[in-house]
Each structure stands twice: as structure tokens, then as C-alpha cells.
PDB file of N, CA and C in Angstrom:
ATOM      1  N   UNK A   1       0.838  -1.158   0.000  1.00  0.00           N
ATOM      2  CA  UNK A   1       0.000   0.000   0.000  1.00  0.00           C
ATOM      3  C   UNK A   1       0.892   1.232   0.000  1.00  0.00           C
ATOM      4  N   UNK A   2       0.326   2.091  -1.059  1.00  0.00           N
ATOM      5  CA  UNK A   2       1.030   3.379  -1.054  1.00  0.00           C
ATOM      6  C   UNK A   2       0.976   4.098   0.660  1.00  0.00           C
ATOM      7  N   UNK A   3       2.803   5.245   0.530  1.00  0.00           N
ATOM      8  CA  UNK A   3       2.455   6.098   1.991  1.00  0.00           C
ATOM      9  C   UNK A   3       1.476   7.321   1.036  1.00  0.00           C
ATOM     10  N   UNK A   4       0.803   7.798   2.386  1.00  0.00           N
ATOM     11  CA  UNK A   4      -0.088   8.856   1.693  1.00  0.00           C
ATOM     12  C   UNK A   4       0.638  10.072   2.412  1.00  0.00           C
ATOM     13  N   UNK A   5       0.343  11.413   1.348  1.00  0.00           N
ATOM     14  CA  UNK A   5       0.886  12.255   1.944  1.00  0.00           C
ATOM     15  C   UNK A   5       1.116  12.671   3.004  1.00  0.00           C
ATOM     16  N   UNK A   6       1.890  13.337   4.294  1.00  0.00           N
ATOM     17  CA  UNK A   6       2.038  13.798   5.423  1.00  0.00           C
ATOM     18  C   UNK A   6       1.114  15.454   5.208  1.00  0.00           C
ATOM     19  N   UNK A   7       0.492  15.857   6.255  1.00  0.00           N
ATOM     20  CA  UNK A   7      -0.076  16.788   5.990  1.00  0.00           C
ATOM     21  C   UNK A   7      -1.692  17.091   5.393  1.00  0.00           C
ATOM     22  N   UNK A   8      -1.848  15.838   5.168  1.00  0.00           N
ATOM     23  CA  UNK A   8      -3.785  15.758   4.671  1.00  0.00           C
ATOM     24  C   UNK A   8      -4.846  14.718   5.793  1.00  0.00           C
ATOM     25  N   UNK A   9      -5.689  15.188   5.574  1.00  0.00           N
ATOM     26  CA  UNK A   9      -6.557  14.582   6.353  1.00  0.00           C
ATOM     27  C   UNK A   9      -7.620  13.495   5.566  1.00  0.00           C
ATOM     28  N   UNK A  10      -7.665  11.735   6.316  1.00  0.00           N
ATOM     29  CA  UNK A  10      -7.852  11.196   5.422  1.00  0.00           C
ATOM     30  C   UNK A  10      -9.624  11.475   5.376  1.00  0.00           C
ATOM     31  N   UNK A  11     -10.482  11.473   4.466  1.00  0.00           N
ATOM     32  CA  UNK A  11     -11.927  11.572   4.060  1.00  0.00           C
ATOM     33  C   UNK A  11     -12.418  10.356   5.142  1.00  0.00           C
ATOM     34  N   UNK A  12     -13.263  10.732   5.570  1.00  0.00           N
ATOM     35  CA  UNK A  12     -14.289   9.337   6.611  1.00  0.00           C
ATOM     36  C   UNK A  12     -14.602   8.670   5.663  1.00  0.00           C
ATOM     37  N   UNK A  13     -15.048   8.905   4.228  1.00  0.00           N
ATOM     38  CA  UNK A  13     -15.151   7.798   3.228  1.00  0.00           C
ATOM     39  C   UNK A  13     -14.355   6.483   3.122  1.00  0.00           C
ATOM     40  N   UNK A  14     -13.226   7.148   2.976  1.00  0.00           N
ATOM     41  CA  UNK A  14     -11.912   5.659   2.682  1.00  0.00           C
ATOM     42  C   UNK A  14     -11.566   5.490   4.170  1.00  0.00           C
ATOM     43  N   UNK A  15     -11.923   5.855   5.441  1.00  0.00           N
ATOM     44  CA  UNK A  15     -11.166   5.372   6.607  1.00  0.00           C
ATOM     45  C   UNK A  15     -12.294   4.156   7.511  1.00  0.00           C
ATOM     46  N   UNK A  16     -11.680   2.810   7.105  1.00  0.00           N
ATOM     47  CA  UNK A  16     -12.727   1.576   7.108  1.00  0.00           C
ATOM     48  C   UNK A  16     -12.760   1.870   8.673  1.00  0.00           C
ATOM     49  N   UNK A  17     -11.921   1.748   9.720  1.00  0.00           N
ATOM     50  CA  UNK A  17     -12.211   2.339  10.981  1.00  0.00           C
ATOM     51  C   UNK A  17     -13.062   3.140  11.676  1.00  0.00           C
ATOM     52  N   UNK A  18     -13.887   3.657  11.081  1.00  0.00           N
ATOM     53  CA  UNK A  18     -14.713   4.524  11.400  1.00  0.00           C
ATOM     54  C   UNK A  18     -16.071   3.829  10.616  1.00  0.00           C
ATOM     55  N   UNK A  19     -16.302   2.693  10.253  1.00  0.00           N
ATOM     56  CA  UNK A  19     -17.460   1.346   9.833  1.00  0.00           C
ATOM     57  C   UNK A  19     -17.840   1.038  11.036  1.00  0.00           C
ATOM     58  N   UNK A  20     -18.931   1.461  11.402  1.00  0.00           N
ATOM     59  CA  UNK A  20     -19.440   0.612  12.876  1.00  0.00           C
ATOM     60  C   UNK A  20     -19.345  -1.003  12.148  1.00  0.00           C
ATOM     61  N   UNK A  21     -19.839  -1.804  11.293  1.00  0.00           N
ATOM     62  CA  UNK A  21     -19.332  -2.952  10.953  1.00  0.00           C
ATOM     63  C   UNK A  21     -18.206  -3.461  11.008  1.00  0.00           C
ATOM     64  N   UNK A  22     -17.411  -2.582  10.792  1.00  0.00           N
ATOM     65  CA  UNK A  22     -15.693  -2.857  11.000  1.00  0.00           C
ATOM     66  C   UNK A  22     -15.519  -3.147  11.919  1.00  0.00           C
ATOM     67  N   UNK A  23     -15.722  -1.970  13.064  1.00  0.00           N
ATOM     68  CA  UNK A  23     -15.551  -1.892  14.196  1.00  0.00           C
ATOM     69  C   UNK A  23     -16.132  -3.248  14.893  1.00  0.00           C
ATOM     70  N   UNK A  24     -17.373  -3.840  14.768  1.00  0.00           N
ATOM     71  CA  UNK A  24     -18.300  -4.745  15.700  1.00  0.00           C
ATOM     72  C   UNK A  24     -17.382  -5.942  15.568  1.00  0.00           C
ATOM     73  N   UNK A  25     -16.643  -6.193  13.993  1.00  0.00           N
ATOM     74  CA  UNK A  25     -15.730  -7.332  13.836  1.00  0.00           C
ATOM     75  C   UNK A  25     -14.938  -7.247  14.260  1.00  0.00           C
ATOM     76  N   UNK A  26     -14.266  -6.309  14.075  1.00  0.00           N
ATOM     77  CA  UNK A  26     -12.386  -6.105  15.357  1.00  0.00           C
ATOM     78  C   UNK A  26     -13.016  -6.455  16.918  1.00  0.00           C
ATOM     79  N   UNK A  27     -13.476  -5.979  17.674  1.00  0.00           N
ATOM     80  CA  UNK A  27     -14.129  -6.504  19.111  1.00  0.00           C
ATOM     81  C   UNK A  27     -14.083  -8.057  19.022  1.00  0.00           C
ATOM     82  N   UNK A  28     -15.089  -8.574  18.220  1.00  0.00           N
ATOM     83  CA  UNK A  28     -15.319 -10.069  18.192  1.00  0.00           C
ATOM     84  C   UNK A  28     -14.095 -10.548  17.756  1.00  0.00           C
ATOM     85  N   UNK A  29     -12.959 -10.125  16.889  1.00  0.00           N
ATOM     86  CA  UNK A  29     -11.415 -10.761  17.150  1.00  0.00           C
ATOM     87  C   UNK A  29     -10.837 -10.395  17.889  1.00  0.00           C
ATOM     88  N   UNK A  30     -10.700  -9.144  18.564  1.00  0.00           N
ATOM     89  CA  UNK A  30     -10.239  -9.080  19.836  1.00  0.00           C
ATOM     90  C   UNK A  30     -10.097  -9.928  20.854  1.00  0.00           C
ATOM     91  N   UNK A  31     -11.883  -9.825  21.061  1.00  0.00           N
ATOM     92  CA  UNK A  31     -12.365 -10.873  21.851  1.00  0.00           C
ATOM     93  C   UNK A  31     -11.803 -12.214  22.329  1.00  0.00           C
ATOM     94  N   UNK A  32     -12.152 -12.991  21.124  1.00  0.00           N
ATOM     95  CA  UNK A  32     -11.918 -14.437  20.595  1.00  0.00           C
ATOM     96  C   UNK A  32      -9.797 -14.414  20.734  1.00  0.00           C
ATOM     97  N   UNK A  33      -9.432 -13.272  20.212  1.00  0.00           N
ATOM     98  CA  UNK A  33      -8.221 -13.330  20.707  1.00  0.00           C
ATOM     99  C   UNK A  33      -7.449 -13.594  22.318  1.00  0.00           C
ATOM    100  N   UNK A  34      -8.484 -12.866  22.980  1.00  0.00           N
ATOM    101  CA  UNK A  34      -7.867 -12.557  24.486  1.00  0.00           C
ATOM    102  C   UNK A  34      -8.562 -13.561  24.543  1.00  0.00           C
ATOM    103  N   UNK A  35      -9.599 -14.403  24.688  1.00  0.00           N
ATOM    104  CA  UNK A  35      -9.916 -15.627  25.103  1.00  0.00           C
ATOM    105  C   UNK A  35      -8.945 -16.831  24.665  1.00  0.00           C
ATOM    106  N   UNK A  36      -8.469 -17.040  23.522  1.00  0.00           N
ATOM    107  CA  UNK A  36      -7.848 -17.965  23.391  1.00  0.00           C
ATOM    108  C   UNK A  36      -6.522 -18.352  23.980  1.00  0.00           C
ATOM    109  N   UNK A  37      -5.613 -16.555  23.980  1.00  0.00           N
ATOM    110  CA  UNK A  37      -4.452 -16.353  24.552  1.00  0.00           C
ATOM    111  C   UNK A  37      -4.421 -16.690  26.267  1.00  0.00           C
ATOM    112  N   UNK A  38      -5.939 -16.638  26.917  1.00  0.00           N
ATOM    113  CA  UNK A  38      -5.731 -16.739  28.468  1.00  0.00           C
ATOM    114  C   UNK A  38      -6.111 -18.075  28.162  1.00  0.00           C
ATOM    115  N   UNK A  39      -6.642 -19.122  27.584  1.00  0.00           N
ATOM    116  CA  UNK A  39      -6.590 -20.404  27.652  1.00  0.00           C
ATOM    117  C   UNK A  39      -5.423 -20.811  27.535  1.00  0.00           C
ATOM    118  N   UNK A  40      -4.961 -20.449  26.557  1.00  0.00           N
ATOM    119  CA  UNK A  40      -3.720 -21.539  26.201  1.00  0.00           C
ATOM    120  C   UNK A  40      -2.377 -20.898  27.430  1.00  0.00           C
ATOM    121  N   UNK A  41      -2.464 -19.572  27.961  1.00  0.00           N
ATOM    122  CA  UNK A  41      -1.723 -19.703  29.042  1.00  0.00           C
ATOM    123  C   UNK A  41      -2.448 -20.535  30.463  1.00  0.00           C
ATOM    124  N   UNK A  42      -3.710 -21.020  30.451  1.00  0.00           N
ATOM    125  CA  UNK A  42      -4.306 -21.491  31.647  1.00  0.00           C
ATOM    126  C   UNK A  42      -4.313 -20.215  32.542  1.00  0.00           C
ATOM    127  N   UNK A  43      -4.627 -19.080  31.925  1.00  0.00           N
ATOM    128  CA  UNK A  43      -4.838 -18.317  32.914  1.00  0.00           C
ATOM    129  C   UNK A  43      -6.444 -17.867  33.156  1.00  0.00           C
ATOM    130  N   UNK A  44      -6.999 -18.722  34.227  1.00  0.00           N
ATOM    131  CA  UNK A  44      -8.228 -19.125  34.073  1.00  0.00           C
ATOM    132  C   UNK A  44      -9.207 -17.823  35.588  1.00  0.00           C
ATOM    133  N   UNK A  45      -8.335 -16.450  35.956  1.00  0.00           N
ATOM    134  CA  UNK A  45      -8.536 -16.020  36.704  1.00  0.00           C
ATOM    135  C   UNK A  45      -9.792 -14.650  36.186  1.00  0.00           C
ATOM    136  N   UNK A  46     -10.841 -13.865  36.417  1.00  0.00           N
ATOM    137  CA  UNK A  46     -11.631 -13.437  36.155  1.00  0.00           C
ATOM    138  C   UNK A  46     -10.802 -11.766  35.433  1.00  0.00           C
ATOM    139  N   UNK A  47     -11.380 -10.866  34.359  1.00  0.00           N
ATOM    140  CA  UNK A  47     -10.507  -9.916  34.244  1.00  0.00           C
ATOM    141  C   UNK A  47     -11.561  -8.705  34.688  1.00  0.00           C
ATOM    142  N   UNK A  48     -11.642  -7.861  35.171  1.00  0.00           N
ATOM    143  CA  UNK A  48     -12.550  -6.342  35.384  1.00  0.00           C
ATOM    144  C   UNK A  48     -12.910  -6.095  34.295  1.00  0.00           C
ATOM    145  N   UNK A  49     -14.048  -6.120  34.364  1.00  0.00           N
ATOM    146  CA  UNK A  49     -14.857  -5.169  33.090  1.00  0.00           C
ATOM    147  C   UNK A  49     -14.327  -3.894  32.201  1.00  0.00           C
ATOM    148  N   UNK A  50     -13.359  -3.172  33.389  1.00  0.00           N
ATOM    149  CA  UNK A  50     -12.689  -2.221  32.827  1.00  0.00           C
ATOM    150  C   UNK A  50     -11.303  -2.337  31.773  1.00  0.00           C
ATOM    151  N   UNK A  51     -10.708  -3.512  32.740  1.00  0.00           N
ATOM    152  CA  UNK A  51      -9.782  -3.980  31.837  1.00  0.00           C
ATOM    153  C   UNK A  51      -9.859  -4.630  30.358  1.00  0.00           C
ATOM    154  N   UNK A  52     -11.222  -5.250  30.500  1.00  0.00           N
ATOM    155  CA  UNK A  52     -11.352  -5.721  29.070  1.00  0.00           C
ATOM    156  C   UNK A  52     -11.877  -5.068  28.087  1.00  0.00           C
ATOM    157  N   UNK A  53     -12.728  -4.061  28.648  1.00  0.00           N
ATOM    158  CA  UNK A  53     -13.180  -3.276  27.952  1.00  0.00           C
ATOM    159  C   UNK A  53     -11.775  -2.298  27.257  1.00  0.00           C
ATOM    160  N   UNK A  54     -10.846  -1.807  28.437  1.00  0.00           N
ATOM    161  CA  UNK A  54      -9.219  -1.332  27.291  1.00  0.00           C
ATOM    162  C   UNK A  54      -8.785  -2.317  26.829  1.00  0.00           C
ATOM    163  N   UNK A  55      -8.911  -3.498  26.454  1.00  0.00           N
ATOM    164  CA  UNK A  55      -8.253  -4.420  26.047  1.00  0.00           C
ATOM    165  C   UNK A  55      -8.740  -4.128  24.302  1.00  0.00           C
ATOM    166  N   UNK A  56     -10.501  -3.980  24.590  1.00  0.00           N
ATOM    167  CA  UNK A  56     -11.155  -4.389  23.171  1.00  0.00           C
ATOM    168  C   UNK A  56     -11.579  -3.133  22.324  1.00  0.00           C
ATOM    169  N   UNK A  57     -11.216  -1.915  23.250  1.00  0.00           N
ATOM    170  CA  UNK A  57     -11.895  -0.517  22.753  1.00  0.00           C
ATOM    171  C   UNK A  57     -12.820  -0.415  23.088  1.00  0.00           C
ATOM    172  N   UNK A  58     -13.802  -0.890  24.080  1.00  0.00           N
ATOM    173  CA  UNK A  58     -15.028  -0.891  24.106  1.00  0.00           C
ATOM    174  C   UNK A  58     -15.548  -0.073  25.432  1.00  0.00           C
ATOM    175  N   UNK A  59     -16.413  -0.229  26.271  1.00  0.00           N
ATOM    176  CA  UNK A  59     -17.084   0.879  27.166  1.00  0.00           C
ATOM    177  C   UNK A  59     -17.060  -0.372  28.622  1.00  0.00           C
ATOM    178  N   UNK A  60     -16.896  -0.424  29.909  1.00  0.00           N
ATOM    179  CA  UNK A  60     -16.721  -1.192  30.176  1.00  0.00           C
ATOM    180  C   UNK A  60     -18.562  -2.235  30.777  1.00  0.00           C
ATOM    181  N   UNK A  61     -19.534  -1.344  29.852  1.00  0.00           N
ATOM    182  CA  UNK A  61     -20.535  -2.480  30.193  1.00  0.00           C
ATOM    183  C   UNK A  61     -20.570  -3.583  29.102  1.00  0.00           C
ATOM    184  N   UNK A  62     -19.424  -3.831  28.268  1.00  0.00           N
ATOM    185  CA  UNK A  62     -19.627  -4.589  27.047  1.00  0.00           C
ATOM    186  C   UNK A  62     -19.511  -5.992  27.591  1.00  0.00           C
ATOM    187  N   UNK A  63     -18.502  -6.067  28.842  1.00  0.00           N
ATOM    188  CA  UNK A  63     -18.123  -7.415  28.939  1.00  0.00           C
ATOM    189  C   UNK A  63     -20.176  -7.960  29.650  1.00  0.00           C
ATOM    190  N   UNK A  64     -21.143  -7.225  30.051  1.00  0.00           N
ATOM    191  CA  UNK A  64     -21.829  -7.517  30.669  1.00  0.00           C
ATOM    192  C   UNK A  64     -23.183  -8.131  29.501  1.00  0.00           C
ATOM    193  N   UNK A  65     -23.244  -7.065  28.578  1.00  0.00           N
ATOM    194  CA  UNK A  65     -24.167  -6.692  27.629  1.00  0.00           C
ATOM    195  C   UNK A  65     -23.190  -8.384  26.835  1.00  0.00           C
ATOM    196  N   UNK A  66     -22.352  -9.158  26.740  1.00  0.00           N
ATOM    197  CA  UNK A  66     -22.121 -10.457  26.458  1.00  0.00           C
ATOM    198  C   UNK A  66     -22.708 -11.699  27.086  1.00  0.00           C
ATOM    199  N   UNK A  67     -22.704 -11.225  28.656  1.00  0.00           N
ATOM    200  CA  UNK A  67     -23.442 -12.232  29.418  1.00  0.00           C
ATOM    201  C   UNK A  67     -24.499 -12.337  29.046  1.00  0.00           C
ATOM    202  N   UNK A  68     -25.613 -11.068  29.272  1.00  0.00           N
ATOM    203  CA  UNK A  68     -26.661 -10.868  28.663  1.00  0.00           C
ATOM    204  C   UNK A  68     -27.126 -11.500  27.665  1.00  0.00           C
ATOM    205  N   UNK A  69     -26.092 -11.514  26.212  1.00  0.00           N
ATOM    206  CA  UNK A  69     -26.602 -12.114  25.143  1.00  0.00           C
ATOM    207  C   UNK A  69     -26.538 -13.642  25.220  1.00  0.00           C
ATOM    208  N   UNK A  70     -25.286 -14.181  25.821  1.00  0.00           N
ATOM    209  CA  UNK A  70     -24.849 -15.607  25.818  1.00  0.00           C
ATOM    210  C   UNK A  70     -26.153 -16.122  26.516  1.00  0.00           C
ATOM    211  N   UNK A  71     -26.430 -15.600  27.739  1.00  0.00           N
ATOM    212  CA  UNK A  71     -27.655 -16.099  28.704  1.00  0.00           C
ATOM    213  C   UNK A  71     -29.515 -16.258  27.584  1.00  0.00           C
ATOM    214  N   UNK A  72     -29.101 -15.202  27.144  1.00  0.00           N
ATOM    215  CA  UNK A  72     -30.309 -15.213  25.963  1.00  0.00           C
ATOM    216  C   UNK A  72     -30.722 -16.025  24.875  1.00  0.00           C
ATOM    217  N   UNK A  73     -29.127 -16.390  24.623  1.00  0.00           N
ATOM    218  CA  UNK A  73     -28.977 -17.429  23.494  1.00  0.00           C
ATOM    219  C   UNK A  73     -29.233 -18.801  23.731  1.00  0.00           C
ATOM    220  N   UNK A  74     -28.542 -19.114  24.856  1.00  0.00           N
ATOM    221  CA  UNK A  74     -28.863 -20.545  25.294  1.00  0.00           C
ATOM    222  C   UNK A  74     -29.486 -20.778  26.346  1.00  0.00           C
ATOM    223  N   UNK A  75     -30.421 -19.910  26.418  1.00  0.00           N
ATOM    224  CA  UNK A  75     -31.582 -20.217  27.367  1.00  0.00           C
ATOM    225  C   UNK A  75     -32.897 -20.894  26.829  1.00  0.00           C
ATOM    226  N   UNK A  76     -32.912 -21.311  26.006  1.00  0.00           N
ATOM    227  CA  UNK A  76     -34.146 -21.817  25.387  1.00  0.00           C
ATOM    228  C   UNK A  76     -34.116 -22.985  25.715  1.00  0.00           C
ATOM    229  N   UNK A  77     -35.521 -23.002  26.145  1.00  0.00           N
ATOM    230  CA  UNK A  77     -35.779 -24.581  26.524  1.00  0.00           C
ATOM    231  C   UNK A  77     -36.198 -24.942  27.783  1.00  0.00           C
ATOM    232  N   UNK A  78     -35.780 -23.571  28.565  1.00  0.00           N
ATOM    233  CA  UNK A  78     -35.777 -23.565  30.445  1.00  0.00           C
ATOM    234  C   UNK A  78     -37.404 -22.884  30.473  1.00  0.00           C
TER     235      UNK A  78
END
């Protein structure tokens, strides 16, 4: 990829970062990242909402608003 000039500002058009879609997918690899990395160290200890939330960019009720959904998802049937 070309460098782009020093001195311009890039258009919100071409800056995919600023895609709430973009964005919702980086979290969910984030995510799936820091989960896999504390498995495979066995580090099986709880992290603060706050911390994960700087981990993923996110606000720190995200880790909650997950429970929420997971509990929603596989609750059928009860």
C-alpha cells in the first residue's frame, strides 16, 4: 500500500475504521483473541470489566451486555 501524503486529512469515506461494521468485527477478534491467549496460558482467573473493555476498545458495560446475550442465546428450553 502506497504512503499517503504527510499533511492531509484522510476523508471518513476511505477510513474503514470509522465502519461501525468494522468496528463490531475487530471486538469479536479481539475478543476471541484474548480468550484464546488466556486459555492456552491457563490463565483461568476473572478480568474487570474495565480492563477488558481497554483491552477491546469498548465501554466497560460490554463485557456484561455479552453475558446478557450468551444467557439469551442458550436459554431456550428452560
Amino acid at each position: 500500500m502506497a504512503a499517503k501524503p504527510t499533511g492531509t486529512k484522510p476523508s471518513e469515506e476511505s477510513d474503514l475504521s470509522l465502519c461501525p461494521e468494522w468496528q463490531a468485527e475487530q471486538v469479536d477478534r479481539l475478543l476471541g483473541f484474548e480468550i484464546l491467549t488466556r486459555a492456552l496460558s491457563a490463565c483461568y482467573q476473572p478480568v474487570s470489566p474495565e480492563r477488558l473493555g481497554d483491552k477491546l476498545g469498548v465501554g466497560k458495560g460490554f463485557s456484561n451486555r455479552i453475558i446478557v446475550d450468551i444467557k439469551r442465546r442458550y436459554s431456550y428450553g428452560k
